[in-house]
C-alpha atoms as a PDB file:
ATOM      1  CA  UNK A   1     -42.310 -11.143  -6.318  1.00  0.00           C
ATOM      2  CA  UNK A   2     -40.308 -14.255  -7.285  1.00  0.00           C
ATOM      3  CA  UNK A   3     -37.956 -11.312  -9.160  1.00  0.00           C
ATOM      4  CA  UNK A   4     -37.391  -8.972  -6.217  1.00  0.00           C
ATOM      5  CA  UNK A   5     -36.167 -12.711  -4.479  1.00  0.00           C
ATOM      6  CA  UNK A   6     -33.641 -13.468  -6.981  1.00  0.00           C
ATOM      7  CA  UNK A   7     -32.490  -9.601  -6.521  1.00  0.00           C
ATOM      8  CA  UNK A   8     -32.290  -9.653  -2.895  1.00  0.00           C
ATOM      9  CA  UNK A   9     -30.303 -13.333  -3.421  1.00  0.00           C
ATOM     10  CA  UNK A  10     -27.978 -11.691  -5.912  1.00  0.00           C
ATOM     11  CA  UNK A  11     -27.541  -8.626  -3.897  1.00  0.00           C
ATOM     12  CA  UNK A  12     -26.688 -10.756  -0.662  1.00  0.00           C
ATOM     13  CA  UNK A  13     -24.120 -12.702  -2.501  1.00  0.00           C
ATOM     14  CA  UNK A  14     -22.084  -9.565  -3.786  1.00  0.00           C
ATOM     15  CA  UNK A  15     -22.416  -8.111  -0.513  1.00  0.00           C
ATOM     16  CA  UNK A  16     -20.858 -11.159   1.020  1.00  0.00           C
ATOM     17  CA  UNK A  17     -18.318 -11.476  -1.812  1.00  0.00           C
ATOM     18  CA  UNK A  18     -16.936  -8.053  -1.087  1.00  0.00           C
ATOM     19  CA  UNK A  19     -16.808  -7.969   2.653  1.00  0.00           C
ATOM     20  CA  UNK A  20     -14.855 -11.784   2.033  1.00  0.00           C
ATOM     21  CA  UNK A  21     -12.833 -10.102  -0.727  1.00  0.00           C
ATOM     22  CA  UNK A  22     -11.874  -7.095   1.700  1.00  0.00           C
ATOM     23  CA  UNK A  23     -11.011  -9.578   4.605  1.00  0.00           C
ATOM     24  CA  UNK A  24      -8.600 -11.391   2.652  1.00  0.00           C
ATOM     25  CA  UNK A  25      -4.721 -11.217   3.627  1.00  0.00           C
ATOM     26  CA  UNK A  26      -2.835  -8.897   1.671  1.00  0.00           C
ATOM     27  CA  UNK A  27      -1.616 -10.381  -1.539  1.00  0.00           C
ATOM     28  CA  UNK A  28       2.174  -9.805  -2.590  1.00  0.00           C
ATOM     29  CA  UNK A  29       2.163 -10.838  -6.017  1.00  0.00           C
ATOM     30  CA  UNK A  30      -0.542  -8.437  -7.040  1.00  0.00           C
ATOM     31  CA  UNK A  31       1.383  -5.724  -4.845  1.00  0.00           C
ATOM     32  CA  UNK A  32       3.703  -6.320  -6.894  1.00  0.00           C
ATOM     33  CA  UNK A  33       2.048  -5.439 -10.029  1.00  0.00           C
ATOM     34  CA  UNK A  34       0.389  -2.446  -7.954  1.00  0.00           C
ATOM     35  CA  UNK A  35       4.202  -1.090  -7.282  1.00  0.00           C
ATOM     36  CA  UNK A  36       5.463  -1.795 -10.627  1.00  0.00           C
ATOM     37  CA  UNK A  37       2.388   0.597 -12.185  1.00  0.00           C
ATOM     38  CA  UNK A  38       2.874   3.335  -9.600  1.00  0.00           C
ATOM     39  CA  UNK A  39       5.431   3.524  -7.572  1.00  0.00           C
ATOM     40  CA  UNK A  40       8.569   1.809  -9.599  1.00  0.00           C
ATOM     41  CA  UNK A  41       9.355   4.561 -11.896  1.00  0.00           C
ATOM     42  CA  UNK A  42      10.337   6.860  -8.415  1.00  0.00           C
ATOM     43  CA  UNK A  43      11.020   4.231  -5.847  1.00  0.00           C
ATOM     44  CA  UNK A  44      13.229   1.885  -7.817  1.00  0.00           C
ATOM     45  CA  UNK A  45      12.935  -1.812  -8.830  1.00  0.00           C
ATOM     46  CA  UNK A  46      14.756  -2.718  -5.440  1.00  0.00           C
ATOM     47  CA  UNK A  47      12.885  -0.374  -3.170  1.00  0.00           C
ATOM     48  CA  UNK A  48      15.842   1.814  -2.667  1.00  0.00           C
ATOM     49  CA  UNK A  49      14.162   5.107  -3.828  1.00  0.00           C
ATOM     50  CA  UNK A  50      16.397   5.025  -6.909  1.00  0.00           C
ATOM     51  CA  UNK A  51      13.576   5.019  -9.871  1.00  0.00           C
ATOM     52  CA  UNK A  52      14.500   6.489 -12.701  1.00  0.00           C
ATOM     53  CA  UNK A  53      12.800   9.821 -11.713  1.00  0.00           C
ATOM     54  CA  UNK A  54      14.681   9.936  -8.693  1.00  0.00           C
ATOM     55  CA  UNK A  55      17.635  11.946  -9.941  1.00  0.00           C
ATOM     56  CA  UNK A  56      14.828  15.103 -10.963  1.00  0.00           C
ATOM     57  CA  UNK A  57      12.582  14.250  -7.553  1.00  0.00           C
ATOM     58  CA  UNK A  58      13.549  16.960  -4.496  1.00  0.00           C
ATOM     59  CA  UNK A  59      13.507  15.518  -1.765  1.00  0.00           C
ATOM     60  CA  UNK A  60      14.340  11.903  -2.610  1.00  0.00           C
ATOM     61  CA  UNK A  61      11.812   8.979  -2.562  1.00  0.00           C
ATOM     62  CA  UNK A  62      12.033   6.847   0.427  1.00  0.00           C
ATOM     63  CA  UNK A  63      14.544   4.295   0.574  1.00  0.00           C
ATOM     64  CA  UNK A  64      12.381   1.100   1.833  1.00  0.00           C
ATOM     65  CA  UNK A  65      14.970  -1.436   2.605  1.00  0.00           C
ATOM     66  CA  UNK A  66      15.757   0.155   5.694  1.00  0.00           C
ATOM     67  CA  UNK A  67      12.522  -0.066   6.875  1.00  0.00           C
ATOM     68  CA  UNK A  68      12.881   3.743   8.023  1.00  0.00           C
ATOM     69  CA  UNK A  69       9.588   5.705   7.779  1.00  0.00           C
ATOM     70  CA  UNK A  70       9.730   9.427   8.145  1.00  0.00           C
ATOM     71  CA  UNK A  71       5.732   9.447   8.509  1.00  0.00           C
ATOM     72  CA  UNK A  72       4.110   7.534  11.085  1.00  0.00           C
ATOM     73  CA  UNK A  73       1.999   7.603  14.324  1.00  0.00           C
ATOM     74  CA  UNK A  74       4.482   5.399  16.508  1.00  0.00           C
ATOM     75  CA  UNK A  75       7.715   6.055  17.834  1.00  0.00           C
ATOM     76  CA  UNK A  76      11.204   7.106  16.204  1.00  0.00           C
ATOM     77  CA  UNK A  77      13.230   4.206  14.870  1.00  0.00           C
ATOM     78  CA  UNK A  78      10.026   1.687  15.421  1.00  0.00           C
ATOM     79  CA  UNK A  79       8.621   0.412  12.295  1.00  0.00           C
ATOM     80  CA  UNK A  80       5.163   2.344  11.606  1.00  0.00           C
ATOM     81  CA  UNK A  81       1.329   0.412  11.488  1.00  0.00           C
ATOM     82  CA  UNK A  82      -0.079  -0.381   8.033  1.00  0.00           C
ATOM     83  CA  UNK A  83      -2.456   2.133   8.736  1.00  0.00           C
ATOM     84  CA  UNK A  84       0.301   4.654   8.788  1.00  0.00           C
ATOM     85  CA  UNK A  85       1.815   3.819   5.257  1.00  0.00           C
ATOM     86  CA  UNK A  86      -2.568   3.728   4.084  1.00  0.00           C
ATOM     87  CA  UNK A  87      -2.614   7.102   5.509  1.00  0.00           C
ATOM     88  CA  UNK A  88       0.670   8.395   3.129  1.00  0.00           C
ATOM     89  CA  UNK A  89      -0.674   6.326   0.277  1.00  0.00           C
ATOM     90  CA  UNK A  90      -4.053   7.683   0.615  1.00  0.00           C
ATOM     91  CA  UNK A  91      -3.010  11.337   0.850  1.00  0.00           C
ATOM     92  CA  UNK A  92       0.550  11.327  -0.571  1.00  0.00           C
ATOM     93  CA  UNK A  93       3.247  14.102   1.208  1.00  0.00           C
ATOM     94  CA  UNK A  94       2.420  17.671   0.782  1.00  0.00           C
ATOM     95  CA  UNK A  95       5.653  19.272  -0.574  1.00  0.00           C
ATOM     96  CA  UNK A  96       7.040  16.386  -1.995  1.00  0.00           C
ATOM     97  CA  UNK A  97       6.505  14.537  -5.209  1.00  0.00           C
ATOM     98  CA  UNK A  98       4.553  11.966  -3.483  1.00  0.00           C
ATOM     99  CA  UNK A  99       0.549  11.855  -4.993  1.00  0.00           C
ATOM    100  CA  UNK A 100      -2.450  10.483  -3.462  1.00  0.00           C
ATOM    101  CA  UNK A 101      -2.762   7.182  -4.652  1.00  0.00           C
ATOM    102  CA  UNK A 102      -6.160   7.018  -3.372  1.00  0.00           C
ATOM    103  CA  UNK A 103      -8.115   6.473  -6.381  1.00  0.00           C
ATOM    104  CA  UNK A 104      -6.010   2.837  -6.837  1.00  0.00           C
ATOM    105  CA  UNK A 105      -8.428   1.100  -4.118  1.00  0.00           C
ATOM    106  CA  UNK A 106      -8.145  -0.306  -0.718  1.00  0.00           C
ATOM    107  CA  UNK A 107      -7.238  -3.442  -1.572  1.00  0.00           C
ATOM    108  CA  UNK A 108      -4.531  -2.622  -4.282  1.00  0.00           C
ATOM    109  CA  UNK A 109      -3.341   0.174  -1.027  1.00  0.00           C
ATOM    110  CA  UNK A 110      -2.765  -3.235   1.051  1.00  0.00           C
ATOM    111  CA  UNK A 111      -1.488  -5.243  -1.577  1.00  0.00           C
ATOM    112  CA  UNK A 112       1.274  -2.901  -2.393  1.00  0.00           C
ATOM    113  CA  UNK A 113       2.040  -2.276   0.990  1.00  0.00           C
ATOM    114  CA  UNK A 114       2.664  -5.866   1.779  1.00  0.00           C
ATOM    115  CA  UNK A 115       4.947  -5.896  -1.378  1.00  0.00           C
ATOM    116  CA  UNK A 116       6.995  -2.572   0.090  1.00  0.00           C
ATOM    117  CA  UNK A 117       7.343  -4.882   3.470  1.00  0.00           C
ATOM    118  CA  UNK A 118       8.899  -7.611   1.570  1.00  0.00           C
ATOM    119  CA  UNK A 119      12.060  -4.970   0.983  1.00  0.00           C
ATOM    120  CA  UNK A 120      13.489  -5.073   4.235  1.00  0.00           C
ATOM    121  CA  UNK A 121      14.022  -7.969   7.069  1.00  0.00           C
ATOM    122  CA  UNK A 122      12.572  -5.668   9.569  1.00  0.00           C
ATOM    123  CA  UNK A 123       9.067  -6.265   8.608  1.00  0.00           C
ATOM    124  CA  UNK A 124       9.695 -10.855   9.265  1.00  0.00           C
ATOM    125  CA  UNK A 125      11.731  -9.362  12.483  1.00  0.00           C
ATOM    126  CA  UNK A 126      10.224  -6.927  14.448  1.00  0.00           C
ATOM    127  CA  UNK A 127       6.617  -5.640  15.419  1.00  0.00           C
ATOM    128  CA  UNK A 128       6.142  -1.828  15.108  1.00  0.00           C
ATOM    129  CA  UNK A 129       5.768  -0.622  18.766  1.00  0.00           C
END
């Protein structure tokens, strides 16, 4: 009895952890490291889509700093929802070189997405629409 107490505690307490964990804003610095492990080698130290694979990669990885999406739910030119650049990093792009990167987590997803937004001003300047 006083056992299944201390489980039920113990389960409680990683159940809150995670949901607090998963609530937490997006963290840069380990986006960072997220991008440098996966996405660096195509999309370039800068974000400019010049990795060293790029030259061999048809067509070319996406160029961040312009904030330019080709892939998104909102409209052309606007800046697309987190949920959109999830979505492509969850799936990856059919036809292109692009993988599903869905087996990195949901929290290392955010974290490198808030690392892609620190490439261009758009992201501190505008709201996608």
């Amino acid at each position: 009895m006083n056992g299944s107490r201390i489980a039920s505690f113990l389960t409680a307490l990683l159940l809150m952890t995670a949901f607090a964990r998963a609530e937490a804003p997006p963290d840069t610095r380990h986006g960072q490291v997220v991008y440098e492990r996966y996405c660096l080698s195509c999309h370039g130290e800068f974000g400019d889509g010049k990795g060293e694979m790029a030259d061999w990669i048809s067509p070319k990885p996406r160029d961040f700093r312009q904030g330019v999406f080709k892939w998104r739910s909102t409209p052309s030119g606007s800046l697309p929802l987190v949920s959109d650049l999830e979505k492509t990093i969850d799936n990856g792009l059919y036809g292109t070189h692009m993988p599903s990167w869905f087996a990195i987590g949901r929290r290392s997803r955010f974290d490198a997405i808030a690392y892609i937004q620190t490439f261009s001003p758009r992201w501190r300047e505008e709201q996608p629409q």
